[in-house]
C-alpha atoms as a PDB file:
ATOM      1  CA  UNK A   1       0.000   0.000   0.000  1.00  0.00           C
ATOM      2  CA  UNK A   2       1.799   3.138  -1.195  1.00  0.00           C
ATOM      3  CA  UNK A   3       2.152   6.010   1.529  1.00  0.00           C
ATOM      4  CA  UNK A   4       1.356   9.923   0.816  1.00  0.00           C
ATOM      5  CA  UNK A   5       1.929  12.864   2.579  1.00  0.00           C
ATOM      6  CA  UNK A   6      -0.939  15.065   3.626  1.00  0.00           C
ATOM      7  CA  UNK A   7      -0.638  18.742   5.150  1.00  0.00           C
ATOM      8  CA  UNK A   8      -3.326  20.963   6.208  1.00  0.00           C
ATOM      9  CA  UNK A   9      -2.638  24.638   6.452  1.00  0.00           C
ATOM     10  CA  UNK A  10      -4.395  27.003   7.939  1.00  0.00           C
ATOM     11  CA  UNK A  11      -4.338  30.717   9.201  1.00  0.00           C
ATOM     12  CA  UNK A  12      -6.457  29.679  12.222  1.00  0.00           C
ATOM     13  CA  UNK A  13      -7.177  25.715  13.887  1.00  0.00           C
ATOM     14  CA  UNK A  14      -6.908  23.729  10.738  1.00  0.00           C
ATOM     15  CA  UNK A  15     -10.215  22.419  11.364  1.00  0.00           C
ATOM     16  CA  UNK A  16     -12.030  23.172   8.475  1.00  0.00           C
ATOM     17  CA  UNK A  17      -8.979  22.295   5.910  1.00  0.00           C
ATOM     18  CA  UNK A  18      -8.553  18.843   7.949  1.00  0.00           C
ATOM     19  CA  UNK A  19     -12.593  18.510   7.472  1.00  0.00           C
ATOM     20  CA  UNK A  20     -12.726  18.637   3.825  1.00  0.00           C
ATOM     21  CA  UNK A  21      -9.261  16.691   3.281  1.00  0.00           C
ATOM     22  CA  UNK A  22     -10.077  13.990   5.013  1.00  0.00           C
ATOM     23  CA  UNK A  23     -13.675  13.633   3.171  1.00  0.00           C
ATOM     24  CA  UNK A  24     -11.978  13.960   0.630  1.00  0.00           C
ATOM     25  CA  UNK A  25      -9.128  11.145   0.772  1.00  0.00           C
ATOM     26  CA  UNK A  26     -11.857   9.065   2.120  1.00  0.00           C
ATOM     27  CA  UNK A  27     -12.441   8.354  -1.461  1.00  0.00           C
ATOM     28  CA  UNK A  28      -9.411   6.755  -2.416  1.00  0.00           C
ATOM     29  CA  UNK A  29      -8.883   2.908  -1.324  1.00  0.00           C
ATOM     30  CA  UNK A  30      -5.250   1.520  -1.772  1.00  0.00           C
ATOM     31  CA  UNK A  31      -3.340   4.821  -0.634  1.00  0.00           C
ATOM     32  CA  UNK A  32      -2.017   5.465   3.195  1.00  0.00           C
ATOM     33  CA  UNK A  33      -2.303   9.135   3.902  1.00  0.00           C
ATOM     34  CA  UNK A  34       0.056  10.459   6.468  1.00  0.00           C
ATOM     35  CA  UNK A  35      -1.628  13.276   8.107  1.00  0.00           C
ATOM     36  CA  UNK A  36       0.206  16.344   9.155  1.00  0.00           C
ATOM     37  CA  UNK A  37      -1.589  19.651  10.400  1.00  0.00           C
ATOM     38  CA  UNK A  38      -0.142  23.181  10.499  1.00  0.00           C
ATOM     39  CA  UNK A  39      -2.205  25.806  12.213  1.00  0.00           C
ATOM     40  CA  UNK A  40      -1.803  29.160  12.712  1.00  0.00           C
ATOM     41  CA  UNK A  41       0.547  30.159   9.892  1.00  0.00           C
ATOM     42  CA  UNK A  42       0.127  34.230  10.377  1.00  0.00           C
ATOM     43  CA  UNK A  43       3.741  35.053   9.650  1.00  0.00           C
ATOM     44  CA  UNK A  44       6.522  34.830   6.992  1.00  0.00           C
ATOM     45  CA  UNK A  45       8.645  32.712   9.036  1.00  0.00           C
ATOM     46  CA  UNK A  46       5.539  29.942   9.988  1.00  0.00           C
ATOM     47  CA  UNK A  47       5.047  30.085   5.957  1.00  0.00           C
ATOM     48  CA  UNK A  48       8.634  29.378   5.128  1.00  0.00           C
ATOM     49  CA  UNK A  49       8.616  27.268   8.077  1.00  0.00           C
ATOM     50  CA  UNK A  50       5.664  24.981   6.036  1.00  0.00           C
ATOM     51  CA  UNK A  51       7.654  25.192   2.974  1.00  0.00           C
ATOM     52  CA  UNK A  52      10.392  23.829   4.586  1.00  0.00           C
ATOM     53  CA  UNK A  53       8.511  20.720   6.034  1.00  0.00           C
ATOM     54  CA  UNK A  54       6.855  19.780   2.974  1.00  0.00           C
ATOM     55  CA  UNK A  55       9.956  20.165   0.725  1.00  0.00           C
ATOM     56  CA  UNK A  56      11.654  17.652   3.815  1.00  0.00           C
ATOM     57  CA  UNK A  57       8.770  15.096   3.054  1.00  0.00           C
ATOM     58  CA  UNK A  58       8.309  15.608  -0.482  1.00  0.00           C
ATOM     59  CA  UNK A  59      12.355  14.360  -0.819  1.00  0.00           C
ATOM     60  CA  UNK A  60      11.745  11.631   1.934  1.00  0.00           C
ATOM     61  CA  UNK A  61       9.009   9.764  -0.356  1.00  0.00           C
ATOM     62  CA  UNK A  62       8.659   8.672  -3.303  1.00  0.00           C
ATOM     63  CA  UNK A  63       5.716  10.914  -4.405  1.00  0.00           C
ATOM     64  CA  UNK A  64       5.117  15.054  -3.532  1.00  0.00           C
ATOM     65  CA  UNK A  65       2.899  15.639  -0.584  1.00  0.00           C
ATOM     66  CA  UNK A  66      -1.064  16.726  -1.137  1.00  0.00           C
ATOM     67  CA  UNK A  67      -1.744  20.460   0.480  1.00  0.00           C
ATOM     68  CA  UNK A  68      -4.991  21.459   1.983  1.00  0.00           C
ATOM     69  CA  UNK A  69      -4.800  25.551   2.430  1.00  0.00           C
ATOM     70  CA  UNK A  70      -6.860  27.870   3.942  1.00  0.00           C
ATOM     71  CA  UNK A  71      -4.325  30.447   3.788  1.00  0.00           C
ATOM     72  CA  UNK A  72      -6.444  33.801   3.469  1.00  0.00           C
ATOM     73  CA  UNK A  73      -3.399  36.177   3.314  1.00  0.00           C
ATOM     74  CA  UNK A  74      -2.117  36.465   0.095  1.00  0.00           C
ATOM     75  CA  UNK A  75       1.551  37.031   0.940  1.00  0.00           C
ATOM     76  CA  UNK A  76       1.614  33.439   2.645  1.00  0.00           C
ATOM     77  CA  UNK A  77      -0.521  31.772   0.056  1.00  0.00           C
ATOM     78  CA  UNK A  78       2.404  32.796  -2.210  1.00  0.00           C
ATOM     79  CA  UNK A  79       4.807  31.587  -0.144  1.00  0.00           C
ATOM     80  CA  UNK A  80       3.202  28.155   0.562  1.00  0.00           C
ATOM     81  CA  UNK A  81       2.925  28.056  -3.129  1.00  0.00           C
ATOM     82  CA  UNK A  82       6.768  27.306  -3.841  1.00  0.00           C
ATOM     83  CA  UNK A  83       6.561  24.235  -2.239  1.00  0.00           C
ATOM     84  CA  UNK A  84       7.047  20.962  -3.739  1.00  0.00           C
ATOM     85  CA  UNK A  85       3.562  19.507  -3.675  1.00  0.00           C
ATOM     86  CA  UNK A  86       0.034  19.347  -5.168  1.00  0.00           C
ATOM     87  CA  UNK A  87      -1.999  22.101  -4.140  1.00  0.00           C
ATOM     88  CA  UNK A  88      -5.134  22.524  -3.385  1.00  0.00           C
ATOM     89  CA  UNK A  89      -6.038  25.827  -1.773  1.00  0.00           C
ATOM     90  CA  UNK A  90      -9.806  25.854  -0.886  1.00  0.00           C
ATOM     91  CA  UNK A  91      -9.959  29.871  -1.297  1.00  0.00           C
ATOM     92  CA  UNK A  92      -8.713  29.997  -4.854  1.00  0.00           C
ATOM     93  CA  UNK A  93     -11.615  27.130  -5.983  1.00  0.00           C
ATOM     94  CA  UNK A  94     -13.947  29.114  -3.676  1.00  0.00           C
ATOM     95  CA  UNK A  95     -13.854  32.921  -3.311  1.00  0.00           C
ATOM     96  CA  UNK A  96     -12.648  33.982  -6.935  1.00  0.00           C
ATOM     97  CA  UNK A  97     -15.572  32.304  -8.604  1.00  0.00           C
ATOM     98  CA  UNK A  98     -17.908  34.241  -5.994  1.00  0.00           C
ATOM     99  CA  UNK A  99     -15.329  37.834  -6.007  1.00  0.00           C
ATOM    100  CA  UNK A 100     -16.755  37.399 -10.073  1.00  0.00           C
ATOM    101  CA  UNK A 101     -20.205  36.508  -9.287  1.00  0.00           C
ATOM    102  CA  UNK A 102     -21.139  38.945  -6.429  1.00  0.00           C
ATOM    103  CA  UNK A 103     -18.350  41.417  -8.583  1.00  0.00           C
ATOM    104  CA  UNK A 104     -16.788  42.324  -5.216  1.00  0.00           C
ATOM    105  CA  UNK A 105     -13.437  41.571  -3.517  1.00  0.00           C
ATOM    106  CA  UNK A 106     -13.254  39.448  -0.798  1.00  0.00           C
ATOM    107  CA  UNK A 107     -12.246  40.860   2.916  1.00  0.00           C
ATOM    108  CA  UNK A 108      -9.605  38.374   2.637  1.00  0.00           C
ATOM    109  CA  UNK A 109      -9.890  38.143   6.965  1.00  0.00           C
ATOM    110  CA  UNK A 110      -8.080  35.366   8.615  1.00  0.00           C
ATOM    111  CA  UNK A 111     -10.542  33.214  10.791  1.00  0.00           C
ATOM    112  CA  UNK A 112     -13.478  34.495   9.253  1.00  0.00           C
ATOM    113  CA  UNK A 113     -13.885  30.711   8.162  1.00  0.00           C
ATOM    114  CA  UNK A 114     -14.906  30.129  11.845  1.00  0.00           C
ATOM    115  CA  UNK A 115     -16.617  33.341  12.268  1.00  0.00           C
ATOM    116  CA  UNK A 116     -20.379  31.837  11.647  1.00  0.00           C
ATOM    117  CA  UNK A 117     -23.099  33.080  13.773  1.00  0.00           C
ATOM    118  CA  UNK A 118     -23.824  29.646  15.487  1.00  0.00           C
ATOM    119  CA  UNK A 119     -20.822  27.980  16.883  1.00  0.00           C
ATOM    120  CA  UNK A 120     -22.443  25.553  18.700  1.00  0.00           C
ATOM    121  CA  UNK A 121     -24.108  24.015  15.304  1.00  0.00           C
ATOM    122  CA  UNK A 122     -20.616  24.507  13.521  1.00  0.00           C
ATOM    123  CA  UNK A 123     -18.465  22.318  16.204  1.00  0.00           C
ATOM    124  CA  UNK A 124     -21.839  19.862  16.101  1.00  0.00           C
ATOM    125  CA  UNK A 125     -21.302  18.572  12.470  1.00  0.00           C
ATOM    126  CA  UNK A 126     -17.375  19.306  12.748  1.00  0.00           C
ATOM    127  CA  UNK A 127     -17.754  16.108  15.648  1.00  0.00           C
ATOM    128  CA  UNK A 128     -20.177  14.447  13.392  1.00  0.00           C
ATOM    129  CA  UNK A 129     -17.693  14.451  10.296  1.00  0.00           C
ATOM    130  CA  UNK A 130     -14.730  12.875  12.485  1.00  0.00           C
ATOM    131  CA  UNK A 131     -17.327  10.156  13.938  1.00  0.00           C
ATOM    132  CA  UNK A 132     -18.548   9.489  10.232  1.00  0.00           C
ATOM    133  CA  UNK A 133     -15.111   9.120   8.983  1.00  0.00           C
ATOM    134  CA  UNK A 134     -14.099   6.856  12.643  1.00  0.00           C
ATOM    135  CA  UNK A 135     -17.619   4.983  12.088  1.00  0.00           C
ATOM    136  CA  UNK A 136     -16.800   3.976   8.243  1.00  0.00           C
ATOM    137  CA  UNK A 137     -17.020   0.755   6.247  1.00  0.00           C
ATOM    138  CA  UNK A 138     -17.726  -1.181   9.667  1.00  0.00           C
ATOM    139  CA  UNK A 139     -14.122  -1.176  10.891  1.00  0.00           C
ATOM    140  CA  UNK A 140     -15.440   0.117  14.071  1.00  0.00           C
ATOM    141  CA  UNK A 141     -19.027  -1.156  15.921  1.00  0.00           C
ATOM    142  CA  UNK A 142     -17.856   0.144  19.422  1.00  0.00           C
ATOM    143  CA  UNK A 143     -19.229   3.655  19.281  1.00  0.00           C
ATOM    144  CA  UNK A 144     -22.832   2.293  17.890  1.00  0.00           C
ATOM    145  CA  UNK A 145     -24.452   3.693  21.050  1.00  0.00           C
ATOM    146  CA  UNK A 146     -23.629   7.113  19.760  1.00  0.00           C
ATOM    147  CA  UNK A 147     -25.159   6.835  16.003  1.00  0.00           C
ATOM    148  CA  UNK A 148     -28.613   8.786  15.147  1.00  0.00           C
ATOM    149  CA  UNK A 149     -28.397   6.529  12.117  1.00  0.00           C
ATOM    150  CA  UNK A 150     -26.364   3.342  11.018  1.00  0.00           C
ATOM    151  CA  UNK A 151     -25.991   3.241   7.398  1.00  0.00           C
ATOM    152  CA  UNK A 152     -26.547  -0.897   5.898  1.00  0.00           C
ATOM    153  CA  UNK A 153     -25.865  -1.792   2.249  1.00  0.00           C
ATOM    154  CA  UNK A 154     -23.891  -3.442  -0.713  1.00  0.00           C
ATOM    155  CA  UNK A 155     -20.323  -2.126  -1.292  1.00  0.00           C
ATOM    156  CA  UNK A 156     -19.889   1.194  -2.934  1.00  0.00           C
ATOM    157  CA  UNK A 157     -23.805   1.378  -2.663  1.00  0.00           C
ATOM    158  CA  UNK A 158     -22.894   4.972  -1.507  1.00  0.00           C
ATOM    159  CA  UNK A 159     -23.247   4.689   1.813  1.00  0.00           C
ATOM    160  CA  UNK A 160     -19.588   6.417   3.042  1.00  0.00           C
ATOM    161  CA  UNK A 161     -20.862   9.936   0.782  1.00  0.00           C
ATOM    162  CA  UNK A 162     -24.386   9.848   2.334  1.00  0.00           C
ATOM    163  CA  UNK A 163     -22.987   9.546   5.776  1.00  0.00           C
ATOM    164  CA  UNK A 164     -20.568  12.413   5.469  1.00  0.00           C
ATOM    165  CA  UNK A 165     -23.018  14.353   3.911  1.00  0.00           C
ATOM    166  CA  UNK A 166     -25.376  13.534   6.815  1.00  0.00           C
ATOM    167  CA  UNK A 167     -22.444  14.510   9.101  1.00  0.00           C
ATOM    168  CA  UNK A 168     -21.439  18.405   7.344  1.00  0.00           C
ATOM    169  CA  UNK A 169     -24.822  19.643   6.246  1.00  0.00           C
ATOM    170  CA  UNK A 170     -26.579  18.558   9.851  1.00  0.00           C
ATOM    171  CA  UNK A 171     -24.844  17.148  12.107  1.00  0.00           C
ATOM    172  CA  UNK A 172     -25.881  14.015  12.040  1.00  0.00           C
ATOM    173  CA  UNK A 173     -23.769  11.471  13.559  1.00  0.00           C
ATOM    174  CA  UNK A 174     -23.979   8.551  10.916  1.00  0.00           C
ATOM    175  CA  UNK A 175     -22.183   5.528  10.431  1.00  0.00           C
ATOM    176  CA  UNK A 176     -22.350   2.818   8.221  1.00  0.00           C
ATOM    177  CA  UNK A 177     -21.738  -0.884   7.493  1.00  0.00           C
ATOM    178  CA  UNK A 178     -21.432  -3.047   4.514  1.00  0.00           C
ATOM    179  CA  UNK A 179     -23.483  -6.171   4.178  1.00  0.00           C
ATOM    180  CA  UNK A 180     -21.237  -8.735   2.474  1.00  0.00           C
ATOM    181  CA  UNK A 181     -21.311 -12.630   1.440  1.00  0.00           C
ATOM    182  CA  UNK A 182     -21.556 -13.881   5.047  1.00  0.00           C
ATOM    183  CA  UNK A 183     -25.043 -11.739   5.587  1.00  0.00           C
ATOM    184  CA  UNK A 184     -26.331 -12.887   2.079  1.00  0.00           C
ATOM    185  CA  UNK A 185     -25.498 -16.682   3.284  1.00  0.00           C
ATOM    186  CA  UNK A 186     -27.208 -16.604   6.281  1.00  0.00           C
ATOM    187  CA  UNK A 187     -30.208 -14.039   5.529  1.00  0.00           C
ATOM    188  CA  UNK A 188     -29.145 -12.304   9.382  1.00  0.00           C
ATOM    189  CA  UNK A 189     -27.725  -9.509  10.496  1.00  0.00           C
ATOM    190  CA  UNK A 190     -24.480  -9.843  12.761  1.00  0.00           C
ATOM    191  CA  UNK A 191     -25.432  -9.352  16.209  1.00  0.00           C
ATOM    192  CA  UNK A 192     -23.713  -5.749  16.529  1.00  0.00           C
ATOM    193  CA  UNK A 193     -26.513  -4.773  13.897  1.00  0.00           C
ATOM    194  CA  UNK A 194     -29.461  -6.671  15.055  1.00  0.00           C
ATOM    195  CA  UNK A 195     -29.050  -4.835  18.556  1.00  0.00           C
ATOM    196  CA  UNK A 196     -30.102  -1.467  17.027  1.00  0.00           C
ATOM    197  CA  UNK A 197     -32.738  -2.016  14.790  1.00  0.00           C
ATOM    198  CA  UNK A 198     -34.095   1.545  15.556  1.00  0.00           C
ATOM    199  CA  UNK A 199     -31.288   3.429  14.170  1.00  0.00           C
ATOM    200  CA  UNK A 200     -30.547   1.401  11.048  1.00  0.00           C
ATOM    201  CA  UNK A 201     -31.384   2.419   7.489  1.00  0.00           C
ATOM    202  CA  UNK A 202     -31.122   0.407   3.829  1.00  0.00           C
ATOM    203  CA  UNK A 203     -29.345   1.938   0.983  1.00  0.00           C
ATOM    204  CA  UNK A 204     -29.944   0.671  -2.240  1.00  0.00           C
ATOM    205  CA  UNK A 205     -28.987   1.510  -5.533  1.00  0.00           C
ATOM    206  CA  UNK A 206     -29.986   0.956  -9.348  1.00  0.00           C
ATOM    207  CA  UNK A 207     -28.324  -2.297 -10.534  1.00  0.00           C
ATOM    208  CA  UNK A 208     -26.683  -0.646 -13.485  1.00  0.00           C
ATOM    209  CA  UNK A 209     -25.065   2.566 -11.717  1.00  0.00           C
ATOM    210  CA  UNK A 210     -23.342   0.251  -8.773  1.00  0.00           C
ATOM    211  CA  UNK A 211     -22.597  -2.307 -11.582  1.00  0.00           C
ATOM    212  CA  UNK A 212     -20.404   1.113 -13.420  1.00  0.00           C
ATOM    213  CA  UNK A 213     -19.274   1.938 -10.128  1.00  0.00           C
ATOM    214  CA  UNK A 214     -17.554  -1.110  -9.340  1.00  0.00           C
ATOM    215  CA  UNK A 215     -16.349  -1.433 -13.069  1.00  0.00           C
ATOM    216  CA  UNK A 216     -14.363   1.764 -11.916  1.00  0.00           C
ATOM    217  CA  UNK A 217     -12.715   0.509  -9.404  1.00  0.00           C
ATOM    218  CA  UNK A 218     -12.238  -3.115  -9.881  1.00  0.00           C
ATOM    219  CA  UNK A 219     -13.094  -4.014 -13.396  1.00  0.00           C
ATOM    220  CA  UNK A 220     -12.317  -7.675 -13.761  1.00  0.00           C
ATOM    221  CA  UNK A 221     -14.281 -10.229 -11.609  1.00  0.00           C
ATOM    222  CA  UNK A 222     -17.197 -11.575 -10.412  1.00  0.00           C
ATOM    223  CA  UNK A 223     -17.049  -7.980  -7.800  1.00  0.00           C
ATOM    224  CA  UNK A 224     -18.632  -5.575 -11.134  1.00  0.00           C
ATOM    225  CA  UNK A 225     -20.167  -8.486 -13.002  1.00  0.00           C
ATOM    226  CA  UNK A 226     -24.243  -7.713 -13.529  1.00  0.00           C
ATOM    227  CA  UNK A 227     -24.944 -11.218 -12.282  1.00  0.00           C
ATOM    228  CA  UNK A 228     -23.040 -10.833  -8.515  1.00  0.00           C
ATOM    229  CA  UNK A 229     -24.543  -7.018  -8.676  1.00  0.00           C
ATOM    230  CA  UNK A 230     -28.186  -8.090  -8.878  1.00  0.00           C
ATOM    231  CA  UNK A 231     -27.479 -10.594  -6.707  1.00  0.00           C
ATOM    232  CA  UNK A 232     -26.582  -8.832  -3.818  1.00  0.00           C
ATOM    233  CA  UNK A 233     -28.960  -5.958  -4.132  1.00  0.00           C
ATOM    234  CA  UNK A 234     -31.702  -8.778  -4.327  1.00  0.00           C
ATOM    235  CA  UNK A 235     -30.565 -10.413  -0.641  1.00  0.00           C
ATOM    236  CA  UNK A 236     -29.809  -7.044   0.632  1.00  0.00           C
ATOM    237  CA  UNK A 237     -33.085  -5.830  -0.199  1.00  0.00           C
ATOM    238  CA  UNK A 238     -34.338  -9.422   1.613  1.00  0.00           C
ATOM    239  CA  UNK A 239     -32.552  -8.288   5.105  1.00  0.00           C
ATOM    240  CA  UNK A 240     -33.981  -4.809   4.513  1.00  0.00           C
ATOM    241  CA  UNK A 241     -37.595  -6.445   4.252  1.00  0.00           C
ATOM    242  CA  UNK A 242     -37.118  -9.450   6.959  1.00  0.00           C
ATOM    243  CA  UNK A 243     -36.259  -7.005   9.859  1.00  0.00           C
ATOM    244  CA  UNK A 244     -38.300  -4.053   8.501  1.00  0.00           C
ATOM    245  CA  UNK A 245     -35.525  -2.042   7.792  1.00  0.00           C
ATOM    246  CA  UNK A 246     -36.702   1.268   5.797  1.00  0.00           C
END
């Protein structure tokens, strides 16, 4: 499994660079991402000072680090810049499309990214994003207790999007859990599932899109053929029925 470098810059916490990077990354099976966060860059110095670290790991590896920025201040953006990476700075993709649209500059403030009226709400989904991303794929049950929902369904049905989406837009602490060969065998849920009937919730899919999904990812094999994709949305959609799952 190959190994990449992944810095988040900010002017202020990180938080909301770390929050779309890892949603992000989430996205890509067969890669190990090496986090590495770098708040409060409000000088020259703390810029060069990131340049410096991410030239360091971009020689150390085999590949150039990935770098999440939420630099406001142009002078540091520009500095960040002439490091030896790929970057993707969330304020270029964001506020020069709108500075066009609304045909008005930007305040370009540091921390203004935090500055929304309702805190409480903000830090809400920012806790339901990292126990989405904790709760994913079923490699951890232990924090069931906490879900509002638990996401069930056939690989790359979706469920991972839908739960962060659940997670940034309301807070929703979601997690999810794949049904595979040993559910459609026995027709049951595993225990850790049938506990917390309440909170679960079937996703389901058209045959054909999860059938180009897979194709996308794994083209060769019974995994994207139509015949194992019908099949397993027909006994997922068996479990859904049998314990009343909507």
């Amino acid at each position: 499994m190959s190994e990449r470098t992944v810095f988040f810059l900010s002017d202020q916490t990180g938080v909301t660079a770390e929050t779309l990077g890892h949603s992000l990354l989430t996205q890509f099976d067969g890669h190990h991402f090496r986090h590495v966060t770098l708040p409060f860059i409000d000088t020259d110095d703390k810029a060069r000072e990131a340049v410096q670290k991410i030239n360091e790991a971009a020689t150390e590896a085999d590949a150039r680090p990935i770098v999440f920025s939420t630099l406001v201040q142009d002078e540091f953006r520009s500095v960040v810049r002439e490091a030896d990476g790929l970057h993707l700075d969330i304020f270029d993709v964001f506020l020069e499309p709108l500075e066009e649209e609304l045909q008005q500059k930007s305040t370009h403030t540091a921390g203004r990214a935090h500055g929304m009226s309702d805190i409480e709400s903000y830090m809400k989904r920012i806790e339901a994003t990292n126990f989405a991303l904790a709760n994913d794929d079923g490699g951890v049950t232990r924090d069931y207790e906490k879900a509002d929902v638990i996401l069930i369904g056939v690989s790359r049905s979706g469920k991972t999007p839908t739960c962060l989406y659940l997670a940034l837009q309301y807070g929703v602490y979601a997690a999810n859990f794949p049904l595979t060969d040993e559910e459609f065998d026995s027709g049951a849920l595993p225990k850790i599932l049938s506990k917390r009937q309440s909170q679960l919730f079937g996703l389901t899919i058209a045959p054909t899109r999860l059938q180009q999904i897979r194709r996308e990812r794994r083209a060769l094999g019974k995994y994207s053929s139509a015949q194992q994709v019908r099949y397993e949305l027909r006994e997922a959609e068996k479990i859904f029925k049998k314990y009343g799952i909507p």
